[in-house]
N, C-alpha and C. Protein backbone atom coordinates (compact mmCIF):
# COMPACT_ATOMS: atom_id res chain seq x y z
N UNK A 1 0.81 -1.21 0.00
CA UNK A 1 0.00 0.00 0.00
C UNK A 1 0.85 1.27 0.00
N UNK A 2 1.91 0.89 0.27
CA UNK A 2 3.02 2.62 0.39
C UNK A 2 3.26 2.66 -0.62
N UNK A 3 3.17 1.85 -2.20
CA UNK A 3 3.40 2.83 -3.52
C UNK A 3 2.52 3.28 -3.56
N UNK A 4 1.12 2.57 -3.49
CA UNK A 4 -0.19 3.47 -3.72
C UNK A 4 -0.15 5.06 -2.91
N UNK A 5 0.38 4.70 -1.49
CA UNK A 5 0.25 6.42 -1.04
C UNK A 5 1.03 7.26 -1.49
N UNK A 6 2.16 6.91 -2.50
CA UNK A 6 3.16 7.22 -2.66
C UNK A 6 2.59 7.62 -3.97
N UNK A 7 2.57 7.10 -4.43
CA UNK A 7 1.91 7.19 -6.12
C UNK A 7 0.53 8.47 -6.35
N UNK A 8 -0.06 8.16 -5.00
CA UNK A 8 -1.25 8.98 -5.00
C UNK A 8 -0.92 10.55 -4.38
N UNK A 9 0.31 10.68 -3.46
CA UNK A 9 0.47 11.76 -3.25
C UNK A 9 1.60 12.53 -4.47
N UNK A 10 1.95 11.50 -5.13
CA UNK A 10 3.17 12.17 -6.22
C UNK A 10 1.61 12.66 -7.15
N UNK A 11 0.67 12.31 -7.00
CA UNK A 11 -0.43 12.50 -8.61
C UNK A 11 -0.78 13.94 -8.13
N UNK A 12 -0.85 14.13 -6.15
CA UNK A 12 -1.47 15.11 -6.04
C UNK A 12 -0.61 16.63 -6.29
N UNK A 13 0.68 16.25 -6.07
CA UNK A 13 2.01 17.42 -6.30
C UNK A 13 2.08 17.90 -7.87
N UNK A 14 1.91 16.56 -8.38
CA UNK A 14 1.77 17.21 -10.26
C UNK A 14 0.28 18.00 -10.39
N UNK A 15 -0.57 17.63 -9.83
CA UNK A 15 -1.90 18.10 -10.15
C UNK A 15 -1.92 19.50 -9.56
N UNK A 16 -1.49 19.50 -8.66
CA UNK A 16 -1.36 20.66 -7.70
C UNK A 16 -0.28 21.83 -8.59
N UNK A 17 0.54 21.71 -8.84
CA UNK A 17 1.58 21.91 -9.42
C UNK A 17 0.94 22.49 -11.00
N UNK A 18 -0.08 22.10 -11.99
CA UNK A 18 -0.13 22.21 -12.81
C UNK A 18 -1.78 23.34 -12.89
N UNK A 19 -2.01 22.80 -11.39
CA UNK A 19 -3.43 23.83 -11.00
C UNK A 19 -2.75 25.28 -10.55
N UNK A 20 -1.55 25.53 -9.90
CA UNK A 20 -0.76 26.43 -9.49
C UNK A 20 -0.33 27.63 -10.96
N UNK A 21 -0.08 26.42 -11.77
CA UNK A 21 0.16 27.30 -13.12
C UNK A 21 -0.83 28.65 -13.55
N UNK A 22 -1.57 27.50 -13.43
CA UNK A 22 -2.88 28.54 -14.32
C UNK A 22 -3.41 29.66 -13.44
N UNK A 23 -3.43 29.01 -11.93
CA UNK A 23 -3.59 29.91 -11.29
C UNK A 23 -3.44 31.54 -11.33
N UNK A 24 -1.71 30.98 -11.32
CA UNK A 24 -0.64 32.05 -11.13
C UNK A 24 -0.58 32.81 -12.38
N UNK A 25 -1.51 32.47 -13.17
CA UNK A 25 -1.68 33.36 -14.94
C UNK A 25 -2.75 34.49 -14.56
N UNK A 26 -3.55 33.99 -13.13
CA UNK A 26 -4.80 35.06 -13.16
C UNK A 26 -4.56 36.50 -12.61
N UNK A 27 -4.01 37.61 -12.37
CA UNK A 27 -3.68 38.59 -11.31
C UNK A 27 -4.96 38.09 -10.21
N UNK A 28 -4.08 38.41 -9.01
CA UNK A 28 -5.31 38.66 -7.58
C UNK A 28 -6.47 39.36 -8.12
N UNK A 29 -6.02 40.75 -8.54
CA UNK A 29 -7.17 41.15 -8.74
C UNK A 29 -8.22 41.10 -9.56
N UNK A 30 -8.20 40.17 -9.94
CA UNK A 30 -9.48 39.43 -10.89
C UNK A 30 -9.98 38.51 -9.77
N UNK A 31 -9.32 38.14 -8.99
CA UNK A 31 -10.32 36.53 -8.63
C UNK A 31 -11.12 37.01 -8.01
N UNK A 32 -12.02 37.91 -7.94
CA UNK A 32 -13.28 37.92 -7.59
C UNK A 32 -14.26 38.69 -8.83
N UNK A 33 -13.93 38.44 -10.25
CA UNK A 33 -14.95 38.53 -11.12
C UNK A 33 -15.43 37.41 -11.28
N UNK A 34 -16.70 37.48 -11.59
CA UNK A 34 -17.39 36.42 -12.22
C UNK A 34 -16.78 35.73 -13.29
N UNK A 35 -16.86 34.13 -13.69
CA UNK A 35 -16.76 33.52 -14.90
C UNK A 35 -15.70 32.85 -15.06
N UNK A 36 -15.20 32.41 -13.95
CA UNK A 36 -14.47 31.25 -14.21
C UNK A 36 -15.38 29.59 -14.18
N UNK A 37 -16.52 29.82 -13.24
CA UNK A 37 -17.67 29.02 -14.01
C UNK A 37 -19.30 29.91 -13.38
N UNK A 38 -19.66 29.52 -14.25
CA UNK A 38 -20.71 29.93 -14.10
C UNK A 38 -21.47 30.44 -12.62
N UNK A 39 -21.51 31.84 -12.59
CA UNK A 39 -21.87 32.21 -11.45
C UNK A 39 -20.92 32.49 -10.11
N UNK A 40 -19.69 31.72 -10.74
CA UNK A 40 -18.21 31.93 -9.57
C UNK A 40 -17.14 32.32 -10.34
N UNK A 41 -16.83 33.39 -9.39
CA UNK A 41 -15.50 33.86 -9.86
C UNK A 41 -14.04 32.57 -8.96
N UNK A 42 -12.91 33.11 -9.33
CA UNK A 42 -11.68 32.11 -8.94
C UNK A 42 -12.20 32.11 -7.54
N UNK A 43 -12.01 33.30 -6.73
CA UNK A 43 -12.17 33.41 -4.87
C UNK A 43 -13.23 32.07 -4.63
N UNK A 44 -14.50 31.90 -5.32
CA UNK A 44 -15.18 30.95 -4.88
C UNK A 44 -14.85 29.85 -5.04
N UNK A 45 -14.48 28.99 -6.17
CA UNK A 45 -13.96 28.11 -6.70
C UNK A 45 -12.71 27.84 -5.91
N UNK A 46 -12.21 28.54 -5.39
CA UNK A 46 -10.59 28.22 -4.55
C UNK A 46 -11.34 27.64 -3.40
N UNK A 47 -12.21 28.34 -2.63
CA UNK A 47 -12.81 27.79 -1.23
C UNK A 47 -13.74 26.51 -1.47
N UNK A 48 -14.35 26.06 -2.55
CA UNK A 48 -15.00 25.64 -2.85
C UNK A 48 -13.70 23.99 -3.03
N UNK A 49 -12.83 24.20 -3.61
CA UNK A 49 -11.70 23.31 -3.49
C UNK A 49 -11.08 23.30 -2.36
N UNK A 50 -11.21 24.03 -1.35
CA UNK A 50 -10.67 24.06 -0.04
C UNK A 50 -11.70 23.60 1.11
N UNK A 51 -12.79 23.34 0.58
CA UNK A 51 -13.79 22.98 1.60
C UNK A 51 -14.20 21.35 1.29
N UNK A 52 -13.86 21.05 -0.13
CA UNK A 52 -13.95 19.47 -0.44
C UNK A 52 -12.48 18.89 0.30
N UNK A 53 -11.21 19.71 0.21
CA UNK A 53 -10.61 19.40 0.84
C UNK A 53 -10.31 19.12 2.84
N UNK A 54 -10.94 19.74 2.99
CA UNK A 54 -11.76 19.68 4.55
C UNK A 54 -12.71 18.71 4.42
N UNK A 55 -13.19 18.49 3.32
CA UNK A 55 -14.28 16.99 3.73
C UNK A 55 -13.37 15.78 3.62
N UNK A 56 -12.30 15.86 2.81
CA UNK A 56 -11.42 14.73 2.70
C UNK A 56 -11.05 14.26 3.52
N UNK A 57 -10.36 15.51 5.02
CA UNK A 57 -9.50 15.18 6.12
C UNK A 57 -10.20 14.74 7.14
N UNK A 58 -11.52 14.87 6.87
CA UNK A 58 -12.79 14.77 7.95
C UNK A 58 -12.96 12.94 7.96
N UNK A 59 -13.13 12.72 6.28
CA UNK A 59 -13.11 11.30 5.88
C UNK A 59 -11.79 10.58 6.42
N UNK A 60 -10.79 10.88 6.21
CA UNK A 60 -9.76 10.50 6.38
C UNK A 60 -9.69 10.18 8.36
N UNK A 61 -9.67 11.04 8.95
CA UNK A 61 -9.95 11.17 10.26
C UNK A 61 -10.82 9.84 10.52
N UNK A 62 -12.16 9.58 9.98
CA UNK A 62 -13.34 8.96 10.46
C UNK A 62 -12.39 7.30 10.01
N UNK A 63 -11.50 7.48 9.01
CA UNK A 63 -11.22 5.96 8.59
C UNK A 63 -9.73 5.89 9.84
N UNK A 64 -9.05 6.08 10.06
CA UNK A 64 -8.06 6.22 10.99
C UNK A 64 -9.13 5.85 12.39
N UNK A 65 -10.08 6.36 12.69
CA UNK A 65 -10.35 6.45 14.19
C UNK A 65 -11.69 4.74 13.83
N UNK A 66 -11.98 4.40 12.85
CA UNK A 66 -12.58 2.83 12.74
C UNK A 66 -13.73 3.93 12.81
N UNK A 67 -14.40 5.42 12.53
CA UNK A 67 -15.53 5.57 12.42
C UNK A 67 -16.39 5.75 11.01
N UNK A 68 -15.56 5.27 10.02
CA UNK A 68 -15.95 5.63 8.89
C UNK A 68 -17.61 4.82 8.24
N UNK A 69 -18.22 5.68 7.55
CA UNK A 69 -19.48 5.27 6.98
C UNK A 69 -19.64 5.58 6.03
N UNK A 70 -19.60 5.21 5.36
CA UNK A 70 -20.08 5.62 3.20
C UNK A 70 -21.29 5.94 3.28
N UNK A 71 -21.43 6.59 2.57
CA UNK A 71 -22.39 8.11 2.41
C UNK A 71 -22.64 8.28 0.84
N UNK A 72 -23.62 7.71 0.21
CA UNK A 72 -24.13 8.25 -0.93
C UNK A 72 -24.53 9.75 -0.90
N UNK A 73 -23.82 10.87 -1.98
CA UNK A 73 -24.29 11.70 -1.95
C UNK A 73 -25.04 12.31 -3.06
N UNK A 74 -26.52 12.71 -3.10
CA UNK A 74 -27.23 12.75 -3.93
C UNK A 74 -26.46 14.33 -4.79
N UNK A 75 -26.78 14.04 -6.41
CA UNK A 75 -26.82 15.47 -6.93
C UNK A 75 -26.99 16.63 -6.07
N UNK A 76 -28.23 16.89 -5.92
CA UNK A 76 -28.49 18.20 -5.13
C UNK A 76 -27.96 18.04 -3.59
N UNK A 77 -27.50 17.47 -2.96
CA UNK A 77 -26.42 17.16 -1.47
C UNK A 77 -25.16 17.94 -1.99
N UNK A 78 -24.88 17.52 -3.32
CA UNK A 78 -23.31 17.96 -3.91
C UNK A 78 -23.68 19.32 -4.01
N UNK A 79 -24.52 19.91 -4.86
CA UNK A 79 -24.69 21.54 -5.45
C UNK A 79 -24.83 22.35 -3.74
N UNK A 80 -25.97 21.55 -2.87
CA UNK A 80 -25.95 22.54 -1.72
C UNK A 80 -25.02 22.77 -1.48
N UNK A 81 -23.95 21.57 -0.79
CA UNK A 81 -22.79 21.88 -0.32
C UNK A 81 -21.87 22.58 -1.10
N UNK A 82 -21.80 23.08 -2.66
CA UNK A 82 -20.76 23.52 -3.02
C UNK A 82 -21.49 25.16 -2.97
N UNK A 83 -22.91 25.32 -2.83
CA UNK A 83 -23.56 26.88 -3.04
C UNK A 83 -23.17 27.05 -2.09
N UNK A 84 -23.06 26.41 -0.34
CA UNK A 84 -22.47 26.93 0.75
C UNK A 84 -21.33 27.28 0.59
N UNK A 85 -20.32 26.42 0.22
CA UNK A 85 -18.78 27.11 -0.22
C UNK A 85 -18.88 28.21 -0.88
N UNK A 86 -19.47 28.43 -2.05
CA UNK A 86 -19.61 30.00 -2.65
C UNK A 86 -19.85 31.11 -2.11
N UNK A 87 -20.77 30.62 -0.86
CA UNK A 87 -21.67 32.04 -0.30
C UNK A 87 -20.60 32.04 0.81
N UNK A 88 -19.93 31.38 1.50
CA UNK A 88 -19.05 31.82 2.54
C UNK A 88 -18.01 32.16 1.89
N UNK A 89 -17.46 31.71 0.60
CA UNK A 89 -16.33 32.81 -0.16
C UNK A 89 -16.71 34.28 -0.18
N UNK A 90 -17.93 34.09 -0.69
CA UNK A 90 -17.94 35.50 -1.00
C UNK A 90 -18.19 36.50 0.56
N UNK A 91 -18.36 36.16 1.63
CA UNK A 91 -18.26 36.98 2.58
C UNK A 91 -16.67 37.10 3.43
N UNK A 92 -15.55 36.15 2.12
CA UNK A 92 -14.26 36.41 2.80
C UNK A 92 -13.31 37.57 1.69
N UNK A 93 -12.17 37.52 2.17
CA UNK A 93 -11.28 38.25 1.62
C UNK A 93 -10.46 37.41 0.21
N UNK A 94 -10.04 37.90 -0.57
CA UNK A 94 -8.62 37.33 -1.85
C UNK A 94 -7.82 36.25 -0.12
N UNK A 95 -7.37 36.91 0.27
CA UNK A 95 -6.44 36.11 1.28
C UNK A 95 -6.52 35.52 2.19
N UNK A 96 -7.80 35.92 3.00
CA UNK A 96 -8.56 34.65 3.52
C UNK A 96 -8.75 32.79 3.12
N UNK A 97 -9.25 32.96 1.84
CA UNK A 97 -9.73 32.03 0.88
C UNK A 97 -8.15 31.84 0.42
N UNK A 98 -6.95 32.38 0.23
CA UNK A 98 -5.45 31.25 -0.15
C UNK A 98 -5.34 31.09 0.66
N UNK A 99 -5.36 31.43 1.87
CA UNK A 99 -4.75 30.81 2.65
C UNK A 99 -5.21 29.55 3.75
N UNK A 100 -6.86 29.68 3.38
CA UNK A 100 -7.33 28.45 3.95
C UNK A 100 -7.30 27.29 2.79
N UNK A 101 -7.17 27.91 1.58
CA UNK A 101 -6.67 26.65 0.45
C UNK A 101 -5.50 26.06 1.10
N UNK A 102 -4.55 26.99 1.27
CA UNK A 102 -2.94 26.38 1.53
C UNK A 102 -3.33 25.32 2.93
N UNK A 103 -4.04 26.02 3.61
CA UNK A 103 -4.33 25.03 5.05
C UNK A 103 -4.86 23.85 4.66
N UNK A 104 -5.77 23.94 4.35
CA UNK A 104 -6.81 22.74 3.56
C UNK A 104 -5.90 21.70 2.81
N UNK A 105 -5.02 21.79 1.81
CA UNK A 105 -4.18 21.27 1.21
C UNK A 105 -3.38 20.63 2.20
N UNK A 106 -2.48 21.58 3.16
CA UNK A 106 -1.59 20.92 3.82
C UNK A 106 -2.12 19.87 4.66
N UNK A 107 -3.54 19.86 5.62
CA UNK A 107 -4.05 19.15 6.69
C UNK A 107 -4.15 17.84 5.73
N UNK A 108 -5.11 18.02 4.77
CA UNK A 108 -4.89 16.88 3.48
C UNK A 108 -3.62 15.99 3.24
N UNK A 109 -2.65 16.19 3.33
CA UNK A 109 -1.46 15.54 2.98
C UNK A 109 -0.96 15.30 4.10
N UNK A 110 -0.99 15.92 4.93
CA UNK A 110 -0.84 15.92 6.52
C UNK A 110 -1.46 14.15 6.81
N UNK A 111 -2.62 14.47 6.94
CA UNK A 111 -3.69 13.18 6.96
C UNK A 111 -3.15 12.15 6.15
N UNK A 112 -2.99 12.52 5.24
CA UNK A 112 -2.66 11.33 4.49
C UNK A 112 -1.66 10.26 4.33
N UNK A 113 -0.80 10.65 4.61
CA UNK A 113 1.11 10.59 5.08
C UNK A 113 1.23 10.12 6.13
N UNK A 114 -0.28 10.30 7.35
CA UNK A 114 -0.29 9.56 8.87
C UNK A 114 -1.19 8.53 8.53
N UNK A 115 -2.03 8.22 7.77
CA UNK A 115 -3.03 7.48 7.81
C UNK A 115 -2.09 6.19 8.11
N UNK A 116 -2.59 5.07 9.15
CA UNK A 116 -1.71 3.87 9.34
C UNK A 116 -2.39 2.81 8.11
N UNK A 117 -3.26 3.12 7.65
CA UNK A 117 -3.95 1.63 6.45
C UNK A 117 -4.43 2.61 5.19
N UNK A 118 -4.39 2.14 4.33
CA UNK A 118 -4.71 2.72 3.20
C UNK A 118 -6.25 1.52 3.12
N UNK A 119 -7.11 2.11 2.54
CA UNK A 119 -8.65 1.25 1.78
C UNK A 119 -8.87 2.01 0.81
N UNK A 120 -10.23 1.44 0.26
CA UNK A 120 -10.30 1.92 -1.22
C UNK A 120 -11.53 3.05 -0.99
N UNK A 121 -11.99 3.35 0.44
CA UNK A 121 -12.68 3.90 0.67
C UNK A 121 -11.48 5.41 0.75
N UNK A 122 -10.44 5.53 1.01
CA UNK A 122 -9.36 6.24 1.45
C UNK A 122 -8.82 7.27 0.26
N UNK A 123 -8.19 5.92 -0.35
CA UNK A 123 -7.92 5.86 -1.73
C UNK A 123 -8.56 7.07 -2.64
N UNK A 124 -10.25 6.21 -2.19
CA UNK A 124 -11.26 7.54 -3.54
C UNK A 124 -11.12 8.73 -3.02
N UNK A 125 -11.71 8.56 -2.10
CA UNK A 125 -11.28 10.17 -1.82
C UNK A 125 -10.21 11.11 -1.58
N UNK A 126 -9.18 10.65 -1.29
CA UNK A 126 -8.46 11.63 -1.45
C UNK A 126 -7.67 11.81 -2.90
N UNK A 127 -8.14 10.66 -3.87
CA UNK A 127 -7.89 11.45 -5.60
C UNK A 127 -9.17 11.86 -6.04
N UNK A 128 -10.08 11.75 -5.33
CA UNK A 128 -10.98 12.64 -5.91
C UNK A 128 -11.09 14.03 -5.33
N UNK A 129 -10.59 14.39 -4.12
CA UNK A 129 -10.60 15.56 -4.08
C UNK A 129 -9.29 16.45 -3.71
N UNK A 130 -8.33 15.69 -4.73
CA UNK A 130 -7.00 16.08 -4.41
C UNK A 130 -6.75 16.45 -6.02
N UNK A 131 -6.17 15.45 -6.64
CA UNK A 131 -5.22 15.50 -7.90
C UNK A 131 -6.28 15.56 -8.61
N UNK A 132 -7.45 14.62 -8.42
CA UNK A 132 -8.70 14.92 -9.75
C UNK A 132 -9.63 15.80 -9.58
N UNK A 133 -9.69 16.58 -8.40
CA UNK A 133 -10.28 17.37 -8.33
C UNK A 133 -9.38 18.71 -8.89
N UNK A 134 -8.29 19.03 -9.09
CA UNK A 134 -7.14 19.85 -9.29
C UNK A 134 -7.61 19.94 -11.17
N UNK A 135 -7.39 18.57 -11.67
CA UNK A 135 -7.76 18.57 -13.17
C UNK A 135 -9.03 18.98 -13.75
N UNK A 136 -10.05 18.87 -12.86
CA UNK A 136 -11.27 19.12 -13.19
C UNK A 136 -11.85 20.60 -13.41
N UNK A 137 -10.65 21.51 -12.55
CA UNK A 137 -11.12 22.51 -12.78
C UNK A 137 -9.71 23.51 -13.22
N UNK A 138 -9.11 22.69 -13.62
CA UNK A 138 -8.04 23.33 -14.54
C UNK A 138 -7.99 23.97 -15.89
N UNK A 139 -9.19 23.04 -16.53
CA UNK A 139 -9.13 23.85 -17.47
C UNK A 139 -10.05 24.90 -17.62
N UNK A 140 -11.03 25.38 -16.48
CA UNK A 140 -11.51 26.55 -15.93
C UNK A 140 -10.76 27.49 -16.06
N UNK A 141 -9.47 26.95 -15.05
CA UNK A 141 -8.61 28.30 -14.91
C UNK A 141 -7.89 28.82 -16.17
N UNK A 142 -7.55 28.07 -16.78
CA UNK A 142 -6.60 28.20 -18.33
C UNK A 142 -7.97 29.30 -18.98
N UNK A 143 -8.92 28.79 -19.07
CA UNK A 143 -9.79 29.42 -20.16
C UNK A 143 -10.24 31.26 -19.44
N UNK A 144 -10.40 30.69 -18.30
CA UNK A 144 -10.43 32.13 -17.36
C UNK A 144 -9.01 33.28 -17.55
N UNK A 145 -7.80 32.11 -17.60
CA UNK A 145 -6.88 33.32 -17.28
C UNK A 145 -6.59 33.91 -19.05
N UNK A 146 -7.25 33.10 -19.91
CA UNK A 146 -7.47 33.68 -21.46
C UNK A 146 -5.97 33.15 -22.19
């Protein structure tokens, strides 16, 4: 299981790494226009990746402590929870929102690097809301930063 964590945290440094790019194409002072997707500017979309990342460490936590429970989450479960991430972006600052990304990220890898067992319950989630979550909205940022 240590190539898999190994493998899975090298996917999240390239992903991360290649989400950083595009990022770093946008000036600050854009990330709070609209249209990097529909209805969110970058500021939301960053917290919005920083708050799936807080659900990861939460998951991660629950599988470490033997409390873990799989959780189907319906369509509209997903949109609420990501309209909440939007609406609490938008009552923060440009630097608020990096820097609870950077937190979010680190506790993430943090977690992950301690976890004593890897499962496939583990596994999904943290490439789904690590490295594939990074790709998914990459090419957001590319098309945003023009």
């Amino acid at each position: 299981m240590s190539d898999l964590r190994e493998e899975h945290a090298a996917r999240e440094a390239d992903g991360w790494a290649a989400f950083r790019v595009a990022l770093d194409r946008i000036p600050r002072e854009r990330w709070e226009e609209p249209g990097v997707l529909p209805g969110w500017s970058v500021k939301d979309m960053l917290w919005h990746v920083a708050g799936w990342l807080d659900a990861c460490v939460e998951t991660l936590d629950a599988i470490r402590d033997g409390r873990y429970e799989e959780e189907d989450w319906s369509d509209e479960q997903t949109d609420a929870r990501n309209a909440e991430f939007a609406e609490q972006a938008r009552a923060m600052d440009v630097d608020a929102v990096w820097s609870g990304l950077l937190d979010a990220r680190e506790r993430v890898l943090r977690r992950w690097a301690e976890l004593p067992e890897l499962d496939e319950h583990a596994i999904e989630d943290f490439a789904g809301e690590t490295h594939e979550h990074y790709e998914e909205h990459l090419p957001d940022l590319e098309r945003f930063a023009g």
